[in-house]
Structure formats: structure tokens, C-alpha cells
Protein backbone atom coordinates (compact mmCIF):
# COMPACT_ATOMS: atom_id res chain seq x y z
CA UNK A 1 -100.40 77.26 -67.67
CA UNK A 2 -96.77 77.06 -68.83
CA UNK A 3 -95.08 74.74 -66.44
CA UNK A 4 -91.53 75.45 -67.59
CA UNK A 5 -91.91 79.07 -66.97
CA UNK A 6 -93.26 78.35 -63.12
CA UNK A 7 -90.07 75.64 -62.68
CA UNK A 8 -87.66 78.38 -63.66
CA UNK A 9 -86.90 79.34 -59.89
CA UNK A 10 -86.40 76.02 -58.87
CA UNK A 11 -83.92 75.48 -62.26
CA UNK A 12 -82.05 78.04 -60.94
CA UNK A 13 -82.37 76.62 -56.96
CA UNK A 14 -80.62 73.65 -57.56
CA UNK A 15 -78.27 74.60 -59.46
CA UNK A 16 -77.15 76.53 -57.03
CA UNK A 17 -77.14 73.74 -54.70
CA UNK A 18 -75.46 71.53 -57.32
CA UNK A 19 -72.63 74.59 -57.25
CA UNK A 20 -72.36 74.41 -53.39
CA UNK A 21 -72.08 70.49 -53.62
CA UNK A 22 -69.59 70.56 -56.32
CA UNK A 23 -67.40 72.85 -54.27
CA UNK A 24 -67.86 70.96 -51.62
CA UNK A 25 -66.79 67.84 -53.29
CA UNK A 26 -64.30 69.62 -55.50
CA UNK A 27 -65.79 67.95 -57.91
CA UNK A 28 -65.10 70.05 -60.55
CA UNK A 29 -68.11 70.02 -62.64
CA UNK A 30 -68.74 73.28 -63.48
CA UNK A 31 -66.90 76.27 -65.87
CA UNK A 32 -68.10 79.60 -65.80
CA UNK A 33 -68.04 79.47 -69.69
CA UNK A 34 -69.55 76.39 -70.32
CA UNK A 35 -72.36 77.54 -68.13
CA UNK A 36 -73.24 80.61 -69.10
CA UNK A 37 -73.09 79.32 -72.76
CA UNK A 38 -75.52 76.79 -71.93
CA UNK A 39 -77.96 79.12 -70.06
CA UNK A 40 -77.40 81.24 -73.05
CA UNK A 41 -79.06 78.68 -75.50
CA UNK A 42 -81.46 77.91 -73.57
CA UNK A 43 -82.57 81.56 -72.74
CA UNK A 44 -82.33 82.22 -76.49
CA UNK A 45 -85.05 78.80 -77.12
CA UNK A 46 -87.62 80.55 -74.20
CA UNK A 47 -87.48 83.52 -75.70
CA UNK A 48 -88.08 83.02 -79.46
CA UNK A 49 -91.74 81.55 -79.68
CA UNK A 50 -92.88 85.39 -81.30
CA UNK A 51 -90.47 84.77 -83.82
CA UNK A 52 -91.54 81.10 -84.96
CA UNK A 53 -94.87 81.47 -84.47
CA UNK A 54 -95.46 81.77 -88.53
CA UNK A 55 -94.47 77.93 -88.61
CA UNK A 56 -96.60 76.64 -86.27
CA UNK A 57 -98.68 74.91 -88.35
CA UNK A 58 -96.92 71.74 -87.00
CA UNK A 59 -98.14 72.17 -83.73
CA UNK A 60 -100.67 69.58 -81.71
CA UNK A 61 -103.37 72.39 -81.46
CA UNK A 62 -103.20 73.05 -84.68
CA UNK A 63 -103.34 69.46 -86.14
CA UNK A 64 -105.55 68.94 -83.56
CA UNK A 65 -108.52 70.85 -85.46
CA UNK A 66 -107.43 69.76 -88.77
CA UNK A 67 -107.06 65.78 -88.90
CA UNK A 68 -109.48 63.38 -87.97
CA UNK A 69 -109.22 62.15 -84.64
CA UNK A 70 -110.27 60.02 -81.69
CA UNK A 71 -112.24 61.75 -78.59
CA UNK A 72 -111.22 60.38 -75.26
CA UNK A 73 -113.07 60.76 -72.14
CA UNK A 74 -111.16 62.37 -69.53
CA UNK A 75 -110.29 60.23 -66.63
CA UNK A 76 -107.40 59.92 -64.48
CA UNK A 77 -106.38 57.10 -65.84
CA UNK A 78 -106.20 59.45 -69.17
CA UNK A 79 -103.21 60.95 -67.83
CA UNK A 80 -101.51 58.44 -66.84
CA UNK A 81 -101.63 56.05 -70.01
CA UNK A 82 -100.76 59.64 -72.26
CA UNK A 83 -97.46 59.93 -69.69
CA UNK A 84 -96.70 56.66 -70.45
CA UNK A 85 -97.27 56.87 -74.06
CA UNK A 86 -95.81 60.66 -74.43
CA UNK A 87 -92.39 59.04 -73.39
CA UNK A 88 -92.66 56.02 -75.67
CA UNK A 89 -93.18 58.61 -79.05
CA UNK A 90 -90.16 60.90 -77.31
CA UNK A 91 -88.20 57.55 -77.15
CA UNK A 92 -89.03 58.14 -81.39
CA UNK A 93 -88.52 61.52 -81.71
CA UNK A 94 -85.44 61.65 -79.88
CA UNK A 95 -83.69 58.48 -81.15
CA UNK A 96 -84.98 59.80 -85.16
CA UNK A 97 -82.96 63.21 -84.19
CA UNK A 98 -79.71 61.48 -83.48
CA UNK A 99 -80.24 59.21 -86.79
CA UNK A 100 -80.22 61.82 -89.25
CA UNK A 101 -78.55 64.90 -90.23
CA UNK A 102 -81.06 67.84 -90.11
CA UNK A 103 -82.55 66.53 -87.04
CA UNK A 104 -79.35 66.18 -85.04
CA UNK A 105 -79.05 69.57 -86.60
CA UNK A 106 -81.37 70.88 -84.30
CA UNK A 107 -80.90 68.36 -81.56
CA UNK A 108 -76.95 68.95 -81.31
CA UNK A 109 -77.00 71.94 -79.53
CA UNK A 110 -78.38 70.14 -76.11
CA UNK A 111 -75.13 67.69 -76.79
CA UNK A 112 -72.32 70.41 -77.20
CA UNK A 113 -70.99 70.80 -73.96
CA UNK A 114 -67.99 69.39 -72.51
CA UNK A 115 -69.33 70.04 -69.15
CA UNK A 116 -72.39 67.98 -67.49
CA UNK A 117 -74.22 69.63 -65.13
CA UNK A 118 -77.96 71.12 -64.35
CA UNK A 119 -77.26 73.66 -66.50
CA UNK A 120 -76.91 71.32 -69.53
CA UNK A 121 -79.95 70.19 -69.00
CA UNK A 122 -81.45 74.04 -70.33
CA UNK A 123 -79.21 73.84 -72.88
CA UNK A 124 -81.94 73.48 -75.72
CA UNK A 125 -81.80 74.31 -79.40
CA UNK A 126 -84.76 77.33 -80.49
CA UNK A 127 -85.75 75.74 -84.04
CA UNK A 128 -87.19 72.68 -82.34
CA UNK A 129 -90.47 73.69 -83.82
CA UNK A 130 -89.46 72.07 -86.89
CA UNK A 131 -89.44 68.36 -85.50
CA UNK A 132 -92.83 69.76 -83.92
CA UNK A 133 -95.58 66.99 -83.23
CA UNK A 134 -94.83 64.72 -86.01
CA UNK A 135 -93.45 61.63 -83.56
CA UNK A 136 -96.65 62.67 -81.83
CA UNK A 137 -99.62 62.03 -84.28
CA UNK A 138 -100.30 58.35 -82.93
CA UNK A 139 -101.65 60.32 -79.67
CA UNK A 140 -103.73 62.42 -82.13
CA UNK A 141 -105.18 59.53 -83.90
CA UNK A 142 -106.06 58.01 -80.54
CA UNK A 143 -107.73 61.26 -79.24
CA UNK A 144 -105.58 62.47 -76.29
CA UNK A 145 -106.85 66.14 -75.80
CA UNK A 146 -104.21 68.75 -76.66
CA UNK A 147 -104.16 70.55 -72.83
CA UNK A 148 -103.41 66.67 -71.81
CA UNK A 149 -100.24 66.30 -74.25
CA UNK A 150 -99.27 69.74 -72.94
CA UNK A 151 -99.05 69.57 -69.78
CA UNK A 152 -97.69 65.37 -69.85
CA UNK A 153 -95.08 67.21 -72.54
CA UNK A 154 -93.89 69.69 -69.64
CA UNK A 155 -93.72 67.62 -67.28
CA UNK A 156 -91.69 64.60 -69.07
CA UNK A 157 -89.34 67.96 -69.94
CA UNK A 158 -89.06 68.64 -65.87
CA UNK A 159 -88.48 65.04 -65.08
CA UNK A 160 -85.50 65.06 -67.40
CA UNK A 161 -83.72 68.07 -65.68
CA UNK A 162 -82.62 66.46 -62.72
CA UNK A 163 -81.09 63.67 -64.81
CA UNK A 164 -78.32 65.71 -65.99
CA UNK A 165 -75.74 65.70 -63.24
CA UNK A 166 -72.61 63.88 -62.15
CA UNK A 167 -73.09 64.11 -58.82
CA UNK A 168 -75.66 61.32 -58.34
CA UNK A 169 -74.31 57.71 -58.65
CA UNK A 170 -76.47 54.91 -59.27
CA UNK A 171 -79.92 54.12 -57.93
CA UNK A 172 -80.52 50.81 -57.44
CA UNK A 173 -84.05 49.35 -58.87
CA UNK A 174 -84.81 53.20 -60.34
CA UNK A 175 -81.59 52.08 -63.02
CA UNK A 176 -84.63 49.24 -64.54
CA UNK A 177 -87.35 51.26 -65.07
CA UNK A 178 -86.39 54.98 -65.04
CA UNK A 179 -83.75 57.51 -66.60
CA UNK A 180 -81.40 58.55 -64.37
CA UNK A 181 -78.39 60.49 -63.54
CA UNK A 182 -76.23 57.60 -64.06
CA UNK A 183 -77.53 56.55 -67.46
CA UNK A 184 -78.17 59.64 -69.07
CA UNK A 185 -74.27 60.19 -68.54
CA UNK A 186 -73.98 57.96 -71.03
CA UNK A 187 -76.96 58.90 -73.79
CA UNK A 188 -74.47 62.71 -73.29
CA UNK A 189 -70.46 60.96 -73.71
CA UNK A 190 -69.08 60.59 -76.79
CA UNK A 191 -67.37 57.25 -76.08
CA UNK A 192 -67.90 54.74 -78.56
CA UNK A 193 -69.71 52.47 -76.18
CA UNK A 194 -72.24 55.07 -75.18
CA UNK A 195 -72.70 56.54 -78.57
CA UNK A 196 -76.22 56.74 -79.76
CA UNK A 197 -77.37 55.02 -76.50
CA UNK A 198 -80.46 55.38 -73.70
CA UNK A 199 -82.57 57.59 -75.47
CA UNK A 200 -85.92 57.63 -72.88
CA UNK A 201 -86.94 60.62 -71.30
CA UNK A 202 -88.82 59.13 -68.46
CA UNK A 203 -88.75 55.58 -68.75
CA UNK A 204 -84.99 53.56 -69.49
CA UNK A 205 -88.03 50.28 -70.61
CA UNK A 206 -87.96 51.53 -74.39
CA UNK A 207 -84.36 51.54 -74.38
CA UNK A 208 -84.60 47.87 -73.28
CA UNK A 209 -87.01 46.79 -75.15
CA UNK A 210 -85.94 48.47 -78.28
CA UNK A 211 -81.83 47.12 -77.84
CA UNK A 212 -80.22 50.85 -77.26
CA UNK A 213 -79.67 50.30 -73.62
CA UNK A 214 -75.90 51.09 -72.30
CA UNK A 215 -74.94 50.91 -68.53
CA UNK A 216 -71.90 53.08 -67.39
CA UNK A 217 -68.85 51.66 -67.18
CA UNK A 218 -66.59 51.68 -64.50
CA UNK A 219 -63.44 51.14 -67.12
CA UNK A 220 -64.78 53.65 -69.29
CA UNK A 221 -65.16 57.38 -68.01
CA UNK A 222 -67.79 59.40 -69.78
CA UNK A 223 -66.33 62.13 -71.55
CA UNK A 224 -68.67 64.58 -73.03
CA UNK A 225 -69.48 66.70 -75.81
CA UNK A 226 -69.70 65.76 -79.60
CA UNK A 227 -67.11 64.19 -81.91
CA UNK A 228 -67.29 67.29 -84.12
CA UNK A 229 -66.27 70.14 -81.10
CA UNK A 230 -68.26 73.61 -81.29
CA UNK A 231 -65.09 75.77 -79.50
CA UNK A 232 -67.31 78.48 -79.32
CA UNK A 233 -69.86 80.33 -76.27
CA UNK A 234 -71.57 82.31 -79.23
CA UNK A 235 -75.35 80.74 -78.23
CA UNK A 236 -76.33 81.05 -82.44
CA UNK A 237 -73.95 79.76 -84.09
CA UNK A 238 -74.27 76.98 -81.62
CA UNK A 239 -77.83 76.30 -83.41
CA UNK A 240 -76.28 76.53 -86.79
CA UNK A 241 -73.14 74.98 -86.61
CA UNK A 242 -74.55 71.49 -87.80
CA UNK A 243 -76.84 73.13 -90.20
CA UNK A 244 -74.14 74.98 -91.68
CA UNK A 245 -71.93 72.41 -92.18
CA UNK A 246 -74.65 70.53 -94.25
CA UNK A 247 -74.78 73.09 -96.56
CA UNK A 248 -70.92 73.92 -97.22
CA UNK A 249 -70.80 70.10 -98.03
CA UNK A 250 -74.02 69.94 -100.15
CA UNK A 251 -72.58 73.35 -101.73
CA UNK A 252 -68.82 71.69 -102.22
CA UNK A 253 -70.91 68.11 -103.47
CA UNK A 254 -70.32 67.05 -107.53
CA UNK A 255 -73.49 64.97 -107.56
CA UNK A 256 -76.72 66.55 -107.21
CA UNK A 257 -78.18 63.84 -105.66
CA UNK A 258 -75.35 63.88 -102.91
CA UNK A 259 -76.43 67.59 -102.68
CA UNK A 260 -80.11 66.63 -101.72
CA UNK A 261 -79.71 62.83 -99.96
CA UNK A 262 -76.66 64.64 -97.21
CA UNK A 263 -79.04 66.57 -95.22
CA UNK A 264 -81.62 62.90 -95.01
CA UNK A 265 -78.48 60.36 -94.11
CA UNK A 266 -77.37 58.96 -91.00
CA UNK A 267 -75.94 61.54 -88.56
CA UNK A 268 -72.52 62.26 -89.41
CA UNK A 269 -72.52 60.79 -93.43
CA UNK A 270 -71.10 63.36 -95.81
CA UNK A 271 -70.51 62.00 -99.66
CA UNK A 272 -66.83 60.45 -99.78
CA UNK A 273 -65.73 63.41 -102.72
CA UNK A 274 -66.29 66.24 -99.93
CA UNK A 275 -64.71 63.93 -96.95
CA UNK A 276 -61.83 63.85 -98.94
CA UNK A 277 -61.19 66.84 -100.46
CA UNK A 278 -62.76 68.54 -96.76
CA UNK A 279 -61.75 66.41 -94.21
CA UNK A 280 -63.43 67.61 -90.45
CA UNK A 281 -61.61 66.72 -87.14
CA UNK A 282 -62.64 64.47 -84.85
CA UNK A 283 -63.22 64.63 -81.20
CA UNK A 284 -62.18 61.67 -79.47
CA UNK A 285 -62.10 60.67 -75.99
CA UNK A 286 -58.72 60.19 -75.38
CA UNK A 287 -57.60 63.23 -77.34
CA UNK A 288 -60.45 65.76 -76.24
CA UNK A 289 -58.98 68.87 -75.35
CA UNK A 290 -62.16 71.14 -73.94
CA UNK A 291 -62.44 74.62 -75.19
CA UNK A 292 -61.40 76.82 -73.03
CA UNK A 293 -59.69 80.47 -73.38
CA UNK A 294 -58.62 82.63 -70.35
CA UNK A 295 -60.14 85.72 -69.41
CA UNK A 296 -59.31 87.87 -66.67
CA UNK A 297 -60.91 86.86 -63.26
CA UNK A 298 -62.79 90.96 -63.28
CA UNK A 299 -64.20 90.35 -66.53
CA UNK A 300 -65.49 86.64 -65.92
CA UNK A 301 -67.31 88.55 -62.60
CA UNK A 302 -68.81 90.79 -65.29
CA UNK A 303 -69.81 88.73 -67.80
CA UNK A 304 -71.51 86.41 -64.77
CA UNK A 305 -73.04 89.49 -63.13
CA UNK A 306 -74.53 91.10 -66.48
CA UNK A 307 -75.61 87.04 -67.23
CA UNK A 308 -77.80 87.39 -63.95
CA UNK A 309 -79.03 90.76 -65.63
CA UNK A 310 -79.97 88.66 -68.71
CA UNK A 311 -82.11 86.08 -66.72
CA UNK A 312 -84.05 88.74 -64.93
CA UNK A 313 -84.50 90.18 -68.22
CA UNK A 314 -85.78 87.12 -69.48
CA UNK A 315 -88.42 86.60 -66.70
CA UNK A 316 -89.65 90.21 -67.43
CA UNK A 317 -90.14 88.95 -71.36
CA UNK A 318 -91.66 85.91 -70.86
CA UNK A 319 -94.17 87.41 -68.23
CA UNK A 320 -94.59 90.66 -69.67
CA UNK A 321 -93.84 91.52 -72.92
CA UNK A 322 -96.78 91.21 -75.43
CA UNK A 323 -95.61 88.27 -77.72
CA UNK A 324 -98.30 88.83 -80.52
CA UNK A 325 -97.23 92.63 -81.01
CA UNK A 326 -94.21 91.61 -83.16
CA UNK A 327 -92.28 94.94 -83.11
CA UNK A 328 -92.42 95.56 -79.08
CA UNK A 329 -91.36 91.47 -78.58
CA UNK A 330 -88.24 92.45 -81.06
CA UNK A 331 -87.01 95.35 -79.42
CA UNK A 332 -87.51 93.53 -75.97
CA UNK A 333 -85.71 90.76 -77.43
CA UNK A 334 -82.79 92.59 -78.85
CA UNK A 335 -81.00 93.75 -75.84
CA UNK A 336 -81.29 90.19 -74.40
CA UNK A 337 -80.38 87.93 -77.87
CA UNK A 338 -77.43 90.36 -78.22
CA UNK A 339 -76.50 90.90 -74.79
CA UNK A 340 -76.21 86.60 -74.68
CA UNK A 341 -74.08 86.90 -77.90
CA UNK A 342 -71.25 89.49 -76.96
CA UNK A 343 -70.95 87.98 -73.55
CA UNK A 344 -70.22 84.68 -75.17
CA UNK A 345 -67.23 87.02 -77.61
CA UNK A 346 -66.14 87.82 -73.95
CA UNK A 347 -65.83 84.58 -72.86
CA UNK A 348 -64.28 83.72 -76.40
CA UNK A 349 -61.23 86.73 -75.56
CA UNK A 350 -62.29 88.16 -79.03
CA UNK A 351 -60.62 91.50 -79.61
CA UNK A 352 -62.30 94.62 -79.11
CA UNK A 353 -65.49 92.06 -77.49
CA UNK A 354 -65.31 94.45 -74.19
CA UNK A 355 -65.46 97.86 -75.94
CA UNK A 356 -68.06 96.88 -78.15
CA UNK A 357 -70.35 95.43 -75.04
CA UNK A 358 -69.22 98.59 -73.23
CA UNK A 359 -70.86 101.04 -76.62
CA UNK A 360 -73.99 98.25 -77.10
CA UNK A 361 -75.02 98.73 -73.42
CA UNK A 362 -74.50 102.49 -73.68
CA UNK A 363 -76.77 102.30 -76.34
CA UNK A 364 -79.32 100.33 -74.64
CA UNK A 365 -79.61 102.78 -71.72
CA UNK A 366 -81.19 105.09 -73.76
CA UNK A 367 -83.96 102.68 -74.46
CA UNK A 368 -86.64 104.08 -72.66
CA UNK A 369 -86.09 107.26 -74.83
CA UNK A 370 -86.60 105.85 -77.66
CA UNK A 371 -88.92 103.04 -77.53
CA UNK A 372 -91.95 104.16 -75.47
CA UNK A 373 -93.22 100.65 -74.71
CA UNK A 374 -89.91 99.21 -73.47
CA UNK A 375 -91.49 97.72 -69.80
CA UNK A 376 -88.08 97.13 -68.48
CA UNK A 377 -87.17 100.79 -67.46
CA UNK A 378 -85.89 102.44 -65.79
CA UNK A 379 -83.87 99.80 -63.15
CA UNK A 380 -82.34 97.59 -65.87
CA UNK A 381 -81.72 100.96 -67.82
CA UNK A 382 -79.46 102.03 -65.13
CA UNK A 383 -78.31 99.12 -64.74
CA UNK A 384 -77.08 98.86 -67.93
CA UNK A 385 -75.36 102.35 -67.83
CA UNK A 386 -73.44 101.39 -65.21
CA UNK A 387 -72.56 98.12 -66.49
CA UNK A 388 -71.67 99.78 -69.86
CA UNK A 389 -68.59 102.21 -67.70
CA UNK A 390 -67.48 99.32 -65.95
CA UNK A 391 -66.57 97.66 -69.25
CA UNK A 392 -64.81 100.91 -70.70
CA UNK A 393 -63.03 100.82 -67.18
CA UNK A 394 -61.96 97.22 -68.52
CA UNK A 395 -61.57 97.88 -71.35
CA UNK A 396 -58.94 100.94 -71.21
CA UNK A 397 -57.33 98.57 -68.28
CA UNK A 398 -56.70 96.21 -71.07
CA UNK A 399 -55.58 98.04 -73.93
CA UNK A 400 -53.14 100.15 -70.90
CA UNK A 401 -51.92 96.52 -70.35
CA UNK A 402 -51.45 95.61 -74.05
CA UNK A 403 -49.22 98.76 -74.96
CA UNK A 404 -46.74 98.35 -71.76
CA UNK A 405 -46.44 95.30 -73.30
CA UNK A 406 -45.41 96.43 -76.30
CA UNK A 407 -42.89 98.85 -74.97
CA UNK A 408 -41.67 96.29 -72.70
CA UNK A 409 -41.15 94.52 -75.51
CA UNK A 410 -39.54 96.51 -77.72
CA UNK A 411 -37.52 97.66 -74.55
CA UNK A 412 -36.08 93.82 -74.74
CA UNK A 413 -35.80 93.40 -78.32
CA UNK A 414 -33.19 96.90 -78.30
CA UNK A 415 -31.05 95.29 -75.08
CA UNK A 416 -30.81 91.90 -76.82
CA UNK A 417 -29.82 93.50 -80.53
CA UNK A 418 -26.95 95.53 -78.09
């Protein structure tokens, strides 16, 4: 039973009651932007398991049949003590991935918004397979069943999405024992007192025990992010950017052993030939300037109402779509990887971003004429047609805009030379 796939309604739920609290409040917690991109990422991680599946060699199942293990009998008590013991190996897992450079590679992309909210929370990279269940082997060893690591996996995931909002203060005795809101603020701000800090999923204990504890601070505001900004909403790049910055400097590296040791130092090292010749800007607190570029207020209302296209899309994939028949989960997946991308050049104000979402959802109207098994006909099919005029409408709006422009322009430029 996939528990994250049942919790999706009540994701979406509260964060609709986080949005009617915020306004509420005027709180200001929320961008249209930095949602959607979030969403994006982590619609993009659901939706790619038929894609990785050739690597899952490191999964728990898996090892599970091919290393020698314990056999535990299962009790209730089994369940508890492999909760408890789950979150001490994330406690690992997760403090190893913001130690070194390929693993905050992957990990980075739940960090990079500016914005904290319930919608960070499901902002999650999709090549997390890679860490897979090697922090997890001690439960292996000890012979916790794989269905039992499953399903205490999920639900140490669920506990952890309520965490991720501003609008909770502090909890009293909960602030010992457990994560919450207040001190997961600061495991996601990039001030120097909360960097690298409270890295428990369930339980704050490890962090105590382990000296990586950090309380908020009423002197310091969290501000959030990552020192090295993304400034963008486009959902892949925001799994590569790390990644990709490894290799430029392993690429731009004189010593070959600086080439292999950058991608295994500590999270942000780069050998002191390429810092210098290719300095990278920093992010700081008090000089964070969030990334965000204007749209019109019609276009934000379409990129928001294709978005909720998107999700429903999603659902249909993940309860529908056939993820072992490669080719139909690809062109399934298409429309919704792609869709996720040029809404986030939309967001970005990219030239030419609404004309060519207008001709790719054209194009994916016709989908159900070419592609017999496409299951999400004919209703998102027309309502792609119709979302592909109303961004040609925009689109012609915008380039009628940019040319008076232009003329009134040049209209000034002739009365000033007079």
C-alpha cells in the first residue's frame, strides 16, 4: 500500500488551510512561484520511479534477498522499536547528505526555496534512489522485514510534512523530544547559527545526543533558502544545479586528484585554483534578495490553473498508468514533465515561454490520435485545447503590448531629437 499516494488529498487539504490562515494573518508566506516550483519537484520525484527502476538494485527488497540477515518475529513491539530506529539511521542519512557534495547534490533541491511553507515540504529531489538503503543496512542486519521498513519509512516521511510551516510557534515539552515546526525552521535557514543544524525526522533526541541541536532565535530571523541561490522555477535543473556545478569545477580543476576528491568533500569545498579563478556568489542573510520576476496577474491565473491540470494528471499516472510498460509510462509522462517545465519558463518571463506552451499543448490535444493507450482522454485533451488558445490569446496580447511600445517609443525618441 503506498501511503504517500493515499496522503496526497490531505497534502493538498492543508495547504489550503495553511493558504486561508496565511491570508488571514497576512502572513505572507506564500508566492505563487515559489509554490508551484516546489509542487513541481515534487510531482516530477512521484512520477519518475519507471524511469529509475534499472538502478534499483540499492533498494531494501532487493538487498533484502541478497545479504545475510536477521529474521524477526513480528510483534507490535516490532514496529515500534523499527520507528524508533528508522529515524535514528535517517538522523545518518540525512546529516551524511548535507556533509558531502554529491549527496547534498541530491538533497539540495528540498532546501532551495526562499519560501517555507507545506508546500516545501513536497519539494523532493527524483534521484534519491541513489542514497537508497545504504544508511539503512543496520535494520537489515538485525532482520526488520522489508513491508515493516516500508511502511515505518512512509510514515516518518508524513510525520515530517506538517513540520514545514511558519505558522506554528513553539510547543512546549514536544520542542525535547520531537521535530517540530519551530525547529525545523532552523535545519531550512541559511543563517550561520542554524546552518547544518536539527537533522531528525521524527525525533529532535539524536540531534541532542549527537551535539547538532539549534533552538530558534528570537534575535535571529530564519531566512531561507541556500547560500548558493537557484533563481530559477525550471523543476530539472533544480535537481542538477549542484551536480552540475561539481562537474564544471572538476572539468576547470589542474589536479586530477582535485578532479576526483571535489565531488567526496565537505558540502560546499571546491579546490582553491577553481575558487579563484571561478569565484560563485554567496547568499547571505542580510543581503538575500529572493528570486522573483513579474508576470502578468492573467498569466499567473494560467499557469496556477493549468498547475491544478498537472496534479490531476499526476493522480491519473500514479493510479493508472502501467509503470512496467516503459513506452506508455513515457508518453504519459511527457505531457506532465514538460508541462511542469514551461510553466516554470512562464513564471521565469522567458521570451516566447507563452507561445511555445500555447503550440506544446496544441500538440498534446491530439494525443489520443496518436497514442492509442493514452488513458487520460478525452477531458484533459480538451482541456488542453482550450488551455492551448487561451495562451495564444496571451500571447498575441503581449506581443500587441510590446510593439505599441515600441512605437510609443520611437514616437518619444523623434519629439525629444525635435
Amino acid at each position: 500500500m503506498n501511503l504517500i499516494l493515499l496522503a496526497i488529498p490531505m497534502f493538498i487539504l492543508l495547504i489550503l488551510v495553511e493558504l486561508v490562515v496565511n491570508h488571514y494573518r497576512k502572513a505572507g508566506v506564500y508566492r505563487l512561484n515559489d509554490a508551484v516550483a516546489s509542487l513541481s519537484t515534487g510531482m516530477i520525484s512521484m512520477t519518475t520511479g519507471f524511469a529509475t527502476r534499472l538502478v534499483s538494485f540499492l533498494g531494501y527488497t532487493t538487498l533484502w534477498t541478497v545479504l545475510p540477515h536477521g529474521e524477526l518475529t513480528m510483534t507490535p513491539l516490532l514496529w515500534v522499536v523499527a520507528f524508533v530506529l528508522y529515524d535514528a539511521c535517517y538522523y545518518w542519512s540525512h546529516r551524511a547528505q548535507h556533509s558531502i557534495n554529491v549527496l547534498w547534490g541530491i538533497h539540495v533541491v528540498h532546501h532551495q526555496s526562499e519560501e517555507y511553507n507545506l508546500t516545501t515540504a513536497l519539494r523532493q529531489p527524483f534521484n534519491s534512489f541513489i542514497v537508497g538503503s545504504v544508511f539503512y543496512l543496520p535494520l537489515l542486519f538485525m532482520g526488520f522485514p522489508p513491508e515493516v521498513i516500508a511502511t515505518v519509512g512512509s510514515l516518518n516521511l508524513l510525520y515530517q510534512y506538517w513540520v514545514h510551516t511558519r505558522l506554528i510557534g513553539t510547543l512546549g515539552w514536544m520542542e525535547l523530544v520531537f521535530v517540530t515546526p519551530m525547529n525545523h525552521r532552523v535545519h531550512h535557514a541559511i543563517n550561520d547559527p542554524y546552518i547544518d543544524r536539527n537533522y531528525g525526522g521524527v525525533f529532535i533526541l539524536w540531534d541532542r545526543l549527537f551535539g547538532t541541536y539549534q533552538a530558534e532565535l528570537a534575535e535571529e530571523p530564519c531566512a531561507y533558502g541556500v547560500r548558493k541561490a537557484l533563481h530559477s522555477w525550471n523543476p530539472f535543473f533544480a535537481n542538477a544545479q549542484v551536480h552540475w556545478q561539481l562537474l564544471q569545477d572538476s572539468w576547470h580543476a589542474e589536479r586530477w586528484w582535485d578532479k576526483v576528491r571535489l565531488w567526496f568533500m565537505p558540502t560546499g569545498w571546491r579546490p582553491a585554483d577553481v575558487n579563484e579563478r571561478y569565484p560563485l556568489p554567496r547568499c547571505l542573510p542580510q543581503t538575500q534578495q529572493k528570486f522573483n520576476p513579474s508576470i502578468p496577474a492573467a498569466l499567473s491565473a494560467a499557469v496556477l490553473t493549468v498547475h491544478v491540470l498537472l496534479v490531476l494528471v499526476m493522480m491519473a499516472f500514479l493510479l493508472w498508468v502501467p509503470v512496467d510498460n516503459f513506452t506508455q509510462a513515457l508518453v504519459h509522462f511527457i505531457p506532465l514533465g514538460a508541462g511542469l517545465w514551461l510553466n516554470g519558463r512562464i513564471l521565469e518571463g522567458r521570451r516566447d515561454a507563452v507561445m511555445h506552451s500555447a503550440v506544446f499543448w496544441g500538440l498534446c490535444a491530439l494525443l489520443p490520435w496518436w497514442f492509442d493507450g493514452w488513458l487520460l482522454s478525452p477531458v484533459v485533451s480538451s482541456a488542453a485545447f482550450v488551455f492551448a488558445g487561451f495562451l495564444i490569446l496571451i500571447s498575441a496580447r503581449q506581443r500587441a503590448v510590446a510593439a505599441s511600445d515600441v512605437v510609443s517609443s520611437g514616437s518619444n525618441t523623434e519629439t525629444e531629437s525635435r
